[in-house]
Protein backbone atom coordinates (compact mmCIF):
# COMPACT_ATOMS: atom_id res chain seq x y z
CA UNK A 1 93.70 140.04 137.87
CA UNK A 2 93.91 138.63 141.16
CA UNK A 3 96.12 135.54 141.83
CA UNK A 4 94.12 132.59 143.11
CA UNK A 5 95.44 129.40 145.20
CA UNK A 6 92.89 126.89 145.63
CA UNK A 7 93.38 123.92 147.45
CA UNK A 8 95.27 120.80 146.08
CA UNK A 9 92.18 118.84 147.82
CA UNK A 10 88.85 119.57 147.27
CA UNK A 11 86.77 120.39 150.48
CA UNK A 12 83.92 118.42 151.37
CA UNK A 13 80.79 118.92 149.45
CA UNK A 14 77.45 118.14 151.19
CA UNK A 15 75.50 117.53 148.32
CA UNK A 16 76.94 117.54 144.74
CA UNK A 17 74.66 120.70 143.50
CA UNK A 18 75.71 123.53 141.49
CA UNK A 19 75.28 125.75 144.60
CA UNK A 20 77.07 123.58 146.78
CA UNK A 21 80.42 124.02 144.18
CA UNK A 22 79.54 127.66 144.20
CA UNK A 23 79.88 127.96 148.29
CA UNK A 24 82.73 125.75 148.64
CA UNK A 25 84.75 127.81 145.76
CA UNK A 26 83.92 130.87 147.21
CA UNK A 27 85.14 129.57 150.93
CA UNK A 28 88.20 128.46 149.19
CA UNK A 29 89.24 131.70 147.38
CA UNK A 30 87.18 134.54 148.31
CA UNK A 31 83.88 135.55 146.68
CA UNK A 32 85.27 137.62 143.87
CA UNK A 33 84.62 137.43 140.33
CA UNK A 34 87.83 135.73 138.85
CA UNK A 35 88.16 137.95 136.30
CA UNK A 36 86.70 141.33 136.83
CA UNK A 37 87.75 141.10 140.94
CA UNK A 38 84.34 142.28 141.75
CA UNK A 39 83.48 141.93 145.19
CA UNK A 40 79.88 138.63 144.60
CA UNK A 41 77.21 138.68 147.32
CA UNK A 42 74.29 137.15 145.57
CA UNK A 43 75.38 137.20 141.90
CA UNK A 44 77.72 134.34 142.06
CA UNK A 45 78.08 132.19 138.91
CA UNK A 46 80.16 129.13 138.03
CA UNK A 47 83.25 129.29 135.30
CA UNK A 48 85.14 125.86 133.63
CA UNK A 49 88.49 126.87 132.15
CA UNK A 50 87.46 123.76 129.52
CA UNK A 51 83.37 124.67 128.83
CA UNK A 52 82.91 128.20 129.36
CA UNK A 53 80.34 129.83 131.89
CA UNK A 54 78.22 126.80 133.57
CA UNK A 55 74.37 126.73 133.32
CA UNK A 56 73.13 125.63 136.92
CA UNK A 57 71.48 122.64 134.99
CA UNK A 58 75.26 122.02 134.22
CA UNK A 59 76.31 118.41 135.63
CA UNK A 60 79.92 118.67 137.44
CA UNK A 61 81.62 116.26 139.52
CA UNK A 62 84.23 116.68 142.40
CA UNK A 63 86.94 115.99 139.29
CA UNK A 64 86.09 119.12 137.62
CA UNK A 65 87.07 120.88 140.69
CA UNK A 66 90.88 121.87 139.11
CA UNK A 67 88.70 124.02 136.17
CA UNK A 68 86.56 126.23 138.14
CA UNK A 69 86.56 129.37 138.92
CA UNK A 70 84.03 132.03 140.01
CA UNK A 71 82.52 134.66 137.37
CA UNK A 72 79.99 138.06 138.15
CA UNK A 73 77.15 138.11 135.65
CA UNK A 74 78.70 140.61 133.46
CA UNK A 75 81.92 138.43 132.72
CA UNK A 76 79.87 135.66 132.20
CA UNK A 77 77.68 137.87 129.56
CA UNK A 78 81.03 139.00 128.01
CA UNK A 79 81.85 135.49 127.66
CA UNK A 80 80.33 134.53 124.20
CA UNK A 81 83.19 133.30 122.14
CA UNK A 82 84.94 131.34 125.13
CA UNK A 83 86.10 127.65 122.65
CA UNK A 84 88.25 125.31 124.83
CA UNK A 85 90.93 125.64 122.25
CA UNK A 86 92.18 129.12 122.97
CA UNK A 87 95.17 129.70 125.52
CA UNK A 88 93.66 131.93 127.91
CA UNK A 89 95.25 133.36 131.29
CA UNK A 90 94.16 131.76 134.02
CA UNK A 91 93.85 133.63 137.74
CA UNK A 92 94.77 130.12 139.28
CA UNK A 93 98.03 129.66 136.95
CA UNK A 94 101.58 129.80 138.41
CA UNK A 95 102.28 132.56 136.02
CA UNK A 96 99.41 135.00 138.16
CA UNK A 97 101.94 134.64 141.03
CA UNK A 98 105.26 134.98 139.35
CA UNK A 99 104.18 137.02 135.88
CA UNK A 100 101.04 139.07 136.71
CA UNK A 101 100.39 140.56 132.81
CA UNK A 102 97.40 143.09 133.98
CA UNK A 103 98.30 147.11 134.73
CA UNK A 104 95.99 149.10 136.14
CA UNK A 105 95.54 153.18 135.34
CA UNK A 106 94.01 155.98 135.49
CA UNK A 107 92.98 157.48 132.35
CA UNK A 108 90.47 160.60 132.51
CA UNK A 109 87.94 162.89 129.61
CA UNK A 110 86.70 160.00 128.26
CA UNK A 111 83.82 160.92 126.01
CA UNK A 112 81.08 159.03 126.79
CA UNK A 113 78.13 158.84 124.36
CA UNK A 114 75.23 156.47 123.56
CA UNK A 115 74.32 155.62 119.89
CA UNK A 116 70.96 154.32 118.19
CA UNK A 117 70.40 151.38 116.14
CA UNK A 118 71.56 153.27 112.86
CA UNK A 119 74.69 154.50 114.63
CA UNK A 120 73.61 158.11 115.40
CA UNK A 121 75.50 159.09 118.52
CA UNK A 122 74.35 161.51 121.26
CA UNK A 123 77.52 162.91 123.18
CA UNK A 124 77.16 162.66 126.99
CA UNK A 125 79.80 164.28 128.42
CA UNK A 126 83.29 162.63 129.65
CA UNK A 127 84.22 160.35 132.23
CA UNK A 128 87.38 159.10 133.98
CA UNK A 129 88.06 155.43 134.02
CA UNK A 130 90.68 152.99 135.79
CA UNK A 131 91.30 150.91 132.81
CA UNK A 132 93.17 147.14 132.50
CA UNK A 133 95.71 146.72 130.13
CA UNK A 134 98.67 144.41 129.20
CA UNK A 135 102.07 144.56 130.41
CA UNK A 136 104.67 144.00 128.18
CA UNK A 137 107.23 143.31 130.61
CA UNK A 138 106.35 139.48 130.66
CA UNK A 139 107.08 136.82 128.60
CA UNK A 140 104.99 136.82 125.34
CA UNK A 141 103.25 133.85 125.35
CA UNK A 142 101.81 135.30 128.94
CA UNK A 143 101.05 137.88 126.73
CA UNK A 144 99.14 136.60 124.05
CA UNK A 145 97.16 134.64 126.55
CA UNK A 146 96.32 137.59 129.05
CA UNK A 147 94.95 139.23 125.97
CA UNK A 148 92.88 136.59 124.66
CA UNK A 149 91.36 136.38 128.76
CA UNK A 150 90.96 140.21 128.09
CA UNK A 151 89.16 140.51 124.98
CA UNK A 152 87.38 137.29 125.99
CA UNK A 153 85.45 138.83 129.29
CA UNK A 154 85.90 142.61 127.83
CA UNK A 155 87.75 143.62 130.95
CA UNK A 156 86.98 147.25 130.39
CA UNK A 157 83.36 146.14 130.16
CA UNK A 158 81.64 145.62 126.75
CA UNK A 159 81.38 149.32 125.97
CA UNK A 160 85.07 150.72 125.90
CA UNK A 161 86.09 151.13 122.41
CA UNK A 162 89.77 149.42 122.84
CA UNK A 163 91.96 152.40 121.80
CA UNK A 164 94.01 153.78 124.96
CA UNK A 165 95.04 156.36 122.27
CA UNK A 166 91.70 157.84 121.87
CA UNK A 167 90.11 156.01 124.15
CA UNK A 168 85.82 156.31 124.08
CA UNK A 169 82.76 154.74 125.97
CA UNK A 170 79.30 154.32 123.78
CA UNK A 171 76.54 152.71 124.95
CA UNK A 172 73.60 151.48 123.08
CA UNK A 173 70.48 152.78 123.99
CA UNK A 174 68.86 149.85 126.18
CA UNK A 175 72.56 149.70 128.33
CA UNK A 176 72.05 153.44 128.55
CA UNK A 177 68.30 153.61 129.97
CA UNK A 178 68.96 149.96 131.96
CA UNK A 179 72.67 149.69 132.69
CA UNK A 180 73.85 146.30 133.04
CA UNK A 181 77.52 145.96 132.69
CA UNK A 182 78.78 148.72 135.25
CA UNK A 183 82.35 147.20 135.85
CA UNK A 184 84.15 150.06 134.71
CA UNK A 185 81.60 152.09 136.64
CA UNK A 186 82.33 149.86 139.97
CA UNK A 187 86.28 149.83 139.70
CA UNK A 188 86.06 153.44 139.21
CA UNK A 189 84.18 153.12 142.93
CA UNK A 190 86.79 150.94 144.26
CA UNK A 191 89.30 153.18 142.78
CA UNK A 192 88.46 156.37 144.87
CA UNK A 193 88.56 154.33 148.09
CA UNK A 194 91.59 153.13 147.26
CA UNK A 195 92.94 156.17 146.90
CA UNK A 196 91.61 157.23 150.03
CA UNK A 197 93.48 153.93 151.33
CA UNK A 198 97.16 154.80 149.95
CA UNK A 199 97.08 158.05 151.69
CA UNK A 200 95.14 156.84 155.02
CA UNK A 201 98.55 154.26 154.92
CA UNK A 202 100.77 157.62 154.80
CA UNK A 203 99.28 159.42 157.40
CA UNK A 204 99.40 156.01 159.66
CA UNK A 205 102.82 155.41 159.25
CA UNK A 206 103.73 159.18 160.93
CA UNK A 207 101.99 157.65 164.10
CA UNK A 208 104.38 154.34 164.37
CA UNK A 209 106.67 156.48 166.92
CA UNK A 210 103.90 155.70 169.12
CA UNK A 211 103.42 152.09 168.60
CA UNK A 212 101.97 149.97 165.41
CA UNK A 213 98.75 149.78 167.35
CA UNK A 214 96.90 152.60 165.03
CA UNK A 215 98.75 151.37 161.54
CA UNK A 216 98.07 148.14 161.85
CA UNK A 217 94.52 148.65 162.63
CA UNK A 218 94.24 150.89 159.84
CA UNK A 219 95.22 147.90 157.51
CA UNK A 220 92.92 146.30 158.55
CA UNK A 221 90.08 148.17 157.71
CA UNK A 222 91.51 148.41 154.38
CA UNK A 223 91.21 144.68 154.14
CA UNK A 224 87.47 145.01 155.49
CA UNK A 225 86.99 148.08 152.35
CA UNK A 226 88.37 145.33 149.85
CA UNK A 227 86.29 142.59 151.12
CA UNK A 228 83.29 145.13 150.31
CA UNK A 229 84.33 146.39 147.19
CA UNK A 230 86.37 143.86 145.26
CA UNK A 231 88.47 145.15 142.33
CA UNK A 232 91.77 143.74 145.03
CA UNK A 233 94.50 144.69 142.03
CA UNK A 234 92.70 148.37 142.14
CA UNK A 235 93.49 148.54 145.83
CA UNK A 236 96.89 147.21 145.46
CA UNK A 237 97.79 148.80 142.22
CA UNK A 238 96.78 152.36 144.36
CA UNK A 239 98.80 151.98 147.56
CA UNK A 240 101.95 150.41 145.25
CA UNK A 241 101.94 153.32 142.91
CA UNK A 242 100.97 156.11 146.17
CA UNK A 243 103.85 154.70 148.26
CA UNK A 244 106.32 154.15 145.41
CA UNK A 245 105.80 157.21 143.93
CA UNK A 246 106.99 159.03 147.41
CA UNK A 247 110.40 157.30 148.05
CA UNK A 248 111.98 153.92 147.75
CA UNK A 249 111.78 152.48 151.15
CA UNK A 250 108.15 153.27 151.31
CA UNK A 251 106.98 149.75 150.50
CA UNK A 252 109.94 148.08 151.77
CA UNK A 253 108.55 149.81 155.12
CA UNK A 254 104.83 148.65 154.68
CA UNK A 255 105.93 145.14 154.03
CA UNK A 256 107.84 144.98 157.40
CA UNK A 257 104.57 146.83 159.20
CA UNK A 258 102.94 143.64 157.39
CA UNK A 259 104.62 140.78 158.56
CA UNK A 260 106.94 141.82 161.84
CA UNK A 261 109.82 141.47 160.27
CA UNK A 262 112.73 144.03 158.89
CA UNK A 263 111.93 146.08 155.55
CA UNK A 264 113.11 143.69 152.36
CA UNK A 265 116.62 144.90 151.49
CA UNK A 266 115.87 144.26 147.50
CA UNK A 267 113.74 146.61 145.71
CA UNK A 268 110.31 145.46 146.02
CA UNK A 269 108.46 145.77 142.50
CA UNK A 270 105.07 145.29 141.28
CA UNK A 271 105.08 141.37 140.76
CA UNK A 272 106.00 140.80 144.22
CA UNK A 273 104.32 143.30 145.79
CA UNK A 274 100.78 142.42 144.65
CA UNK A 275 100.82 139.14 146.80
CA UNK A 276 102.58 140.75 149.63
CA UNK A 277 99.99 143.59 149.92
CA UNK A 278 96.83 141.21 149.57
CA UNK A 279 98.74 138.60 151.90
CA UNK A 280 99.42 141.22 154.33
CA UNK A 281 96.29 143.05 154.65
CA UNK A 282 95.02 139.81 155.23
CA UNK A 283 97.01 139.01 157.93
CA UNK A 284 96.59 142.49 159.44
CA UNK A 285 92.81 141.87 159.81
CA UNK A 286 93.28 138.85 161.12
CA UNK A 287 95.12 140.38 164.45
CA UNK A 288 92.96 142.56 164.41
CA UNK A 289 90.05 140.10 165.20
CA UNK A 290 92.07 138.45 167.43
CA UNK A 291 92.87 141.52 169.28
CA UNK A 292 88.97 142.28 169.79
CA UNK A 293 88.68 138.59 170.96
CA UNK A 294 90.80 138.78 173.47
CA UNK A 295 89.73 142.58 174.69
CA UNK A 296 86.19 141.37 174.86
CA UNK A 297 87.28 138.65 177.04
CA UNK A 298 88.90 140.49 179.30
CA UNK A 299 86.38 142.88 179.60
CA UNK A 300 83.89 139.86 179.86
CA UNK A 301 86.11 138.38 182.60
CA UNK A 302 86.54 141.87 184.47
CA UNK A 303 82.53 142.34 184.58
CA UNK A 304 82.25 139.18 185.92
CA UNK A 305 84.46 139.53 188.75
CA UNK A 306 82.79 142.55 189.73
CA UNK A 307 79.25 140.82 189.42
């Protein structure tokens, strides 16, 4: 789940309309579901961490600005036993930064089936999946709480049968002839192009001899892929396990490409380097735009003089 920061202060709202919250939130953190990380173009929905999903009838004032967060459709379906009671996990929560519970992997031959109203089940083959689960190398009570946000919005959509052991996928009928909770199905998507990512960021970093001109650029097309795509920890999750996997001074290495300065002498591991990737892809794209500024300038300036 991907760590939010809002602003301490919220912006400046035009008009006090469920809409209105919606745009502002999303210019604040990013249009992503806050939950599921899917990328939201038109589908974007309201969340309050004390009532549940918000009806856009719902009345909300700039002081329920600290308690909401955005949510895709599906999340919001998922969302049917949200009480205000329950410790959840929240993506805007110190512990997102400093204790990030979620893991991210690949788990393939999933048998995928749909099943009638009387339980009869037609086999449809098997499936790979990139499937959330819980770390348990955080402290319990982030634990327990990251679990209830799980089962809560069914991370692994509504479908997955919760075993990781022998894991399965069955449908009922109606989601099987109209799908309408194709997370798993999406991250999956993401998944593959962050793959492609990790090992795009490999064959960059054998042209830095040359310059950073060609890595850096390449980052920030990444950024441009997640900004598409959504599912950021899928992305991140990828390119940390890709690099790691090849040596220790991989991401030590990327970092420094990231921010112009030298690689991090301590090991970098997987809470730190979730913020550092996101933060630094970020920034990457961000020269990069200024870089076509100022080239289309020039050129602007150069055609002029010769006009």
């Amino acid at each position: 789940m991907r760590a939010i920061t809002r602003p301490t202060n919220m912006p400046q709202v035009t008009t006090p309309t469920y809409w209105e919250y919606v745009r502002v939130l999303g210019n604040a953190v990013g249009r992503y579901c806050s939950f599921c990380e899917r990328a939201l173009t038109f589908q974007l929905w309201l969340f309050h961490k004390l009532r549940g999903p918000l009806a856009v009838s719902a009345q909300i004032g700039n002081n329920d600005w600290p308690n909401l967060l955005l949510i895709c459709s599906e999340c919001a379906a998922s969302a049917t036993t949200f009480t205000a009671t329950t410790t959840y996990f929240w993506p805007d929560s110190l512990d997102a930064i400093q204790n990030p519970p979620y893991l991210y992997q690949r788990i393939d031959n999933v048998p995928v089936s749909w099943a009638d109203d009387d339980g009869n089940a037609t086999n449809l083959g098997t499936a790979s999946f990139f499937l959330v689960s819980i770390s348990t190398d955080v402290p319990s009570n982030v634990q327990a709480a990251a679990q209830a946000t799980y089962r809560l919005f069914r991370l692994n959509g509504r479908f997955f049968n919760e075993n990781f052991s022998s894991p399965g996928y069955t449908l009922t009928y109606d989601e099987y002839i109209h799908p309408s909770d194709t997370r798993l199905e999406d991250r999956w998507d993401a998944y593959i192009r962050a793959l492609d990512a990790a090992q795009a960021i490999m064959r960059a970093f054998g042209t830095r001899r040359a310059g950073d001109a060609y890595a850096r650029s390449m980052l920030a097309m990444i950024n441009m892929g997640i900004l598409g795509y959504g599912f950021v920890s899928t992305w991140e999750s990828m390119i940390f396990k890709t690099l790691s996997d090849i040596g220790p001074n991989m991401m030590p290495n990327l970092i420094a490409l990231m921010t112009n300065q030298p690689p991090p002498q301590q090991p970098v591991d997987r809470k730190r380097a979730f913020t550092q990737i996101e933060q630094g892809l970020q920034n990457a794209a961000d020269e990069e735009r200024k870089r076509r500024l100022a080239f289309n300038q020039a050129l602007n300036t150069l055609i002029q003089v010769k006009s």
